[in-house]
Every structure is written in C-alpha cells, then in structure tokens.
C-alpha atoms as a PDB file:
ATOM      1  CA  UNK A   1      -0.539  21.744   9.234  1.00  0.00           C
ATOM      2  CA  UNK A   2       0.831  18.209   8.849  1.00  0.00           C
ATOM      3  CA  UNK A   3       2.637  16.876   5.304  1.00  0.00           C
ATOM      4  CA  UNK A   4       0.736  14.073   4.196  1.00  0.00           C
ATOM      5  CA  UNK A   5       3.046  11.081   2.262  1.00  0.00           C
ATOM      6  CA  UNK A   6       0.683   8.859   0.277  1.00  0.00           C
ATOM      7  CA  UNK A   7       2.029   5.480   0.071  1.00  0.00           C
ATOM      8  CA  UNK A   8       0.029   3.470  -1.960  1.00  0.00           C
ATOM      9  CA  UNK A   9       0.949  -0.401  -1.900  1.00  0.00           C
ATOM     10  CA  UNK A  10      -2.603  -2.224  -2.170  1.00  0.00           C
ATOM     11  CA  UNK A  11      -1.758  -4.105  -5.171  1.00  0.00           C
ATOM     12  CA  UNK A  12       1.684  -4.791  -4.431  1.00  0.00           C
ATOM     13  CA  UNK A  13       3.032  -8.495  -3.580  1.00  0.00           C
ATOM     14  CA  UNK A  14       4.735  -9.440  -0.432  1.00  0.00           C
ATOM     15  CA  UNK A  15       7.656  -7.900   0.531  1.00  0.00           C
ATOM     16  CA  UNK A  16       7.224  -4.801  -1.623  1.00  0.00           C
ATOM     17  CA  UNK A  17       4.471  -3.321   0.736  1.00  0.00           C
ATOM     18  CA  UNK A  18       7.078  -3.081   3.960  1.00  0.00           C
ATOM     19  CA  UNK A  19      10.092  -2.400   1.775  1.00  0.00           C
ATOM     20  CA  UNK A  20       8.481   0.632   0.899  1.00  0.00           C
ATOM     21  CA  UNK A  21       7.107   1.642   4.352  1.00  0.00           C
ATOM     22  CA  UNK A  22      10.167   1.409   6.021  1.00  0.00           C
ATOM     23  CA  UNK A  23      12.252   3.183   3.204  1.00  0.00           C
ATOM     24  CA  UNK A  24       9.459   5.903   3.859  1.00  0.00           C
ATOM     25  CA  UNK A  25       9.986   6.211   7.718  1.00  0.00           C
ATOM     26  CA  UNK A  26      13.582   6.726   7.015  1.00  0.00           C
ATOM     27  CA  UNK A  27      12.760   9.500   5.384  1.00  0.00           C
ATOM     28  CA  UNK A  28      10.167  10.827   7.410  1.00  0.00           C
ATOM     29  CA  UNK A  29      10.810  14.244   9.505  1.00  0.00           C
ATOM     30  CA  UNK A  30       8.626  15.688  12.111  1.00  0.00           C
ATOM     31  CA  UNK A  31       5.373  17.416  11.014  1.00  0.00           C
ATOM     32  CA  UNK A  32       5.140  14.882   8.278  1.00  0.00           C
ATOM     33  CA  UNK A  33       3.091  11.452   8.289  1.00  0.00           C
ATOM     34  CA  UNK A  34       2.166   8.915   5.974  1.00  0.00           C
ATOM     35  CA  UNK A  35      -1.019   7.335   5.040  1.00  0.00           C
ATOM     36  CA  UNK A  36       0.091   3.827   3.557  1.00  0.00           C
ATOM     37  CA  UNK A  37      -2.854   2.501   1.553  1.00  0.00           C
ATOM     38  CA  UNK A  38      -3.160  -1.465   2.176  1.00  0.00           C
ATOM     39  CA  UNK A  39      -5.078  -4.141   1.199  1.00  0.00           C
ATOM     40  CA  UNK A  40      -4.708  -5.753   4.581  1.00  0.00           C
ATOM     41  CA  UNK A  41      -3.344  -4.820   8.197  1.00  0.00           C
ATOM     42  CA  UNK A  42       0.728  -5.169   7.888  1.00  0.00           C
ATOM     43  CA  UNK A  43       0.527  -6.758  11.236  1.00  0.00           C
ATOM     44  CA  UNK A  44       4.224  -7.373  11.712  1.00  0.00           C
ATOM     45  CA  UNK A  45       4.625  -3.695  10.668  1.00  0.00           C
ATOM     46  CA  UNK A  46       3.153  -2.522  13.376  1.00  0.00           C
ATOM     47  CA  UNK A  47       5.625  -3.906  15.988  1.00  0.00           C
ATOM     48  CA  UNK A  48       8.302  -1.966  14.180  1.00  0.00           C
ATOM     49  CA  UNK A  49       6.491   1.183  14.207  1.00  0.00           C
ATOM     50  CA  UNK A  50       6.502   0.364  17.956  1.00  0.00           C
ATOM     51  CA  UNK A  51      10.049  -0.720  18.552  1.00  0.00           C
ATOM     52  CA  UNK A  52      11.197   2.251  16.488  1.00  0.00           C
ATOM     53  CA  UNK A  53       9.266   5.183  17.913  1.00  0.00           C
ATOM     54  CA  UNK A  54       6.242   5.468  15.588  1.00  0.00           C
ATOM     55  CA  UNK A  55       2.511   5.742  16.232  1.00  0.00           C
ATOM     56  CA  UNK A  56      -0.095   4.324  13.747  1.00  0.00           C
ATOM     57  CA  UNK A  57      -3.675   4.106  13.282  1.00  0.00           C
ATOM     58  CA  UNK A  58      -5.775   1.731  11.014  1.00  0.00           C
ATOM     59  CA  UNK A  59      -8.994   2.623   9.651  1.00  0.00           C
ATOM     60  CA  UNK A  60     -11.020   1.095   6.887  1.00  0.00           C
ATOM     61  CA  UNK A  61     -10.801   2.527   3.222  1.00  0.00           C
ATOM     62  CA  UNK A  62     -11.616   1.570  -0.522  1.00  0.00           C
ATOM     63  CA  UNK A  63      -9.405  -0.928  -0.448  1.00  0.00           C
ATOM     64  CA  UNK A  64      -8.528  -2.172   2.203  1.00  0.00           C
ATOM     65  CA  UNK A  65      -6.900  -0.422   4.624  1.00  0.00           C
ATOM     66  CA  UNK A  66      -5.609   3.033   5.207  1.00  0.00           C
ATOM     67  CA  UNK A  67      -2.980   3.224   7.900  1.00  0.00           C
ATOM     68  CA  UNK A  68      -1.755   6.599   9.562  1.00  0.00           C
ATOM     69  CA  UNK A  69       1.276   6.663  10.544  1.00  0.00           C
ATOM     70  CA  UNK A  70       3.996   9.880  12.949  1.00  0.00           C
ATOM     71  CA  UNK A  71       6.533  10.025  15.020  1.00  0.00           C
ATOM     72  CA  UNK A  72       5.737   8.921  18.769  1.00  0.00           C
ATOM     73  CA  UNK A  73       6.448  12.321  20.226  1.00  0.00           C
ATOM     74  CA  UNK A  74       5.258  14.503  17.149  1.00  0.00           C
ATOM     75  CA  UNK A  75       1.701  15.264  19.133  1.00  0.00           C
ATOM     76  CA  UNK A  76       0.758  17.839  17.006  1.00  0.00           C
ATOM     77  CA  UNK A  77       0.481  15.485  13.922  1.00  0.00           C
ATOM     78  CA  UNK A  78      -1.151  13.083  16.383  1.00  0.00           C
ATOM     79  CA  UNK A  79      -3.934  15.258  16.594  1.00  0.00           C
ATOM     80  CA  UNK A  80      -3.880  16.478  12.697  1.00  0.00           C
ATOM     81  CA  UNK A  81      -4.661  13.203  12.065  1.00  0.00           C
ATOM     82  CA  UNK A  82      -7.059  12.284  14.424  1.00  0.00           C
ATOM     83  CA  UNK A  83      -9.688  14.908  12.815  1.00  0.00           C
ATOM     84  CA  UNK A  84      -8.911  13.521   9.434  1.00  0.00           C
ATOM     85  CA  UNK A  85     -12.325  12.326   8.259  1.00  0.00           C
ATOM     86  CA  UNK A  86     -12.081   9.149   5.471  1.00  0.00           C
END
C-alpha cells in the first residue's frame, strides 16, 4: 500500500505553496506520494513535476484543489491512487 504525505498549503501566500512541494519531492522515495492540498492549480508546478520525473493528478476538493502526486515509473502508486475516491 502507498504512503500518503499530506501537504496542506491552501491558505498559504505565494511562494510558500511550491517551496514546500518541491522540498517534499526531495524527500519523496518510491511507494510514497503526496496529496498537496491547493487552493488553485500550481500550474507552473506541473512542468517541474514533468521535467523532473513526476506524475500528478488534479481533482477537485474542499478547497480548492487536491493534487496527487509519484514518481513517473512508481506504477504501482499510479494505480493506488487512481482508486482513491475524494
């Protein structure tokens, strides 16, 4: 079963929210993901996830946004997640 990481940076001001996401991808092993909790889509995020090996999907939440995010070739998590109901 997959580690979820709850990163919760809905009420946080600009740059906070992507500080913290990519501190949390550097620390972010196999088998592990993190659902970042936004109040909008971290567009420019998203092409870093990309550049950097990541996969990520955005769904609607209480808030805003909640934003999966594994490792590229960590297929297993891939599909963890995919089941996750919000």
């Amino acid at each position: 079963m997959a580690r979820e990481i709850v990163l919760d940076v809905h009420e946080l001001p600009a740059p906070e929210p992507m500080e913290q996401a990519l501190d949390a991808l550097e620390k972010m092993t196999d088998g592990e993901y993190i659902k970042m909790i936004h109040r909008m889509q971290p567009f420019p995020l998203y092409n870093i996830l990309f550049e950097n090996g990541f996969k990520y999907e955005a769904r609607d939440g209480t808030t805003g946004f909640d934003i999966y995010i594994w490792h590229a070739k960590d297929t297993e998590t891939e599909q963890f997640i995919k089941h996750i109901k919000n």
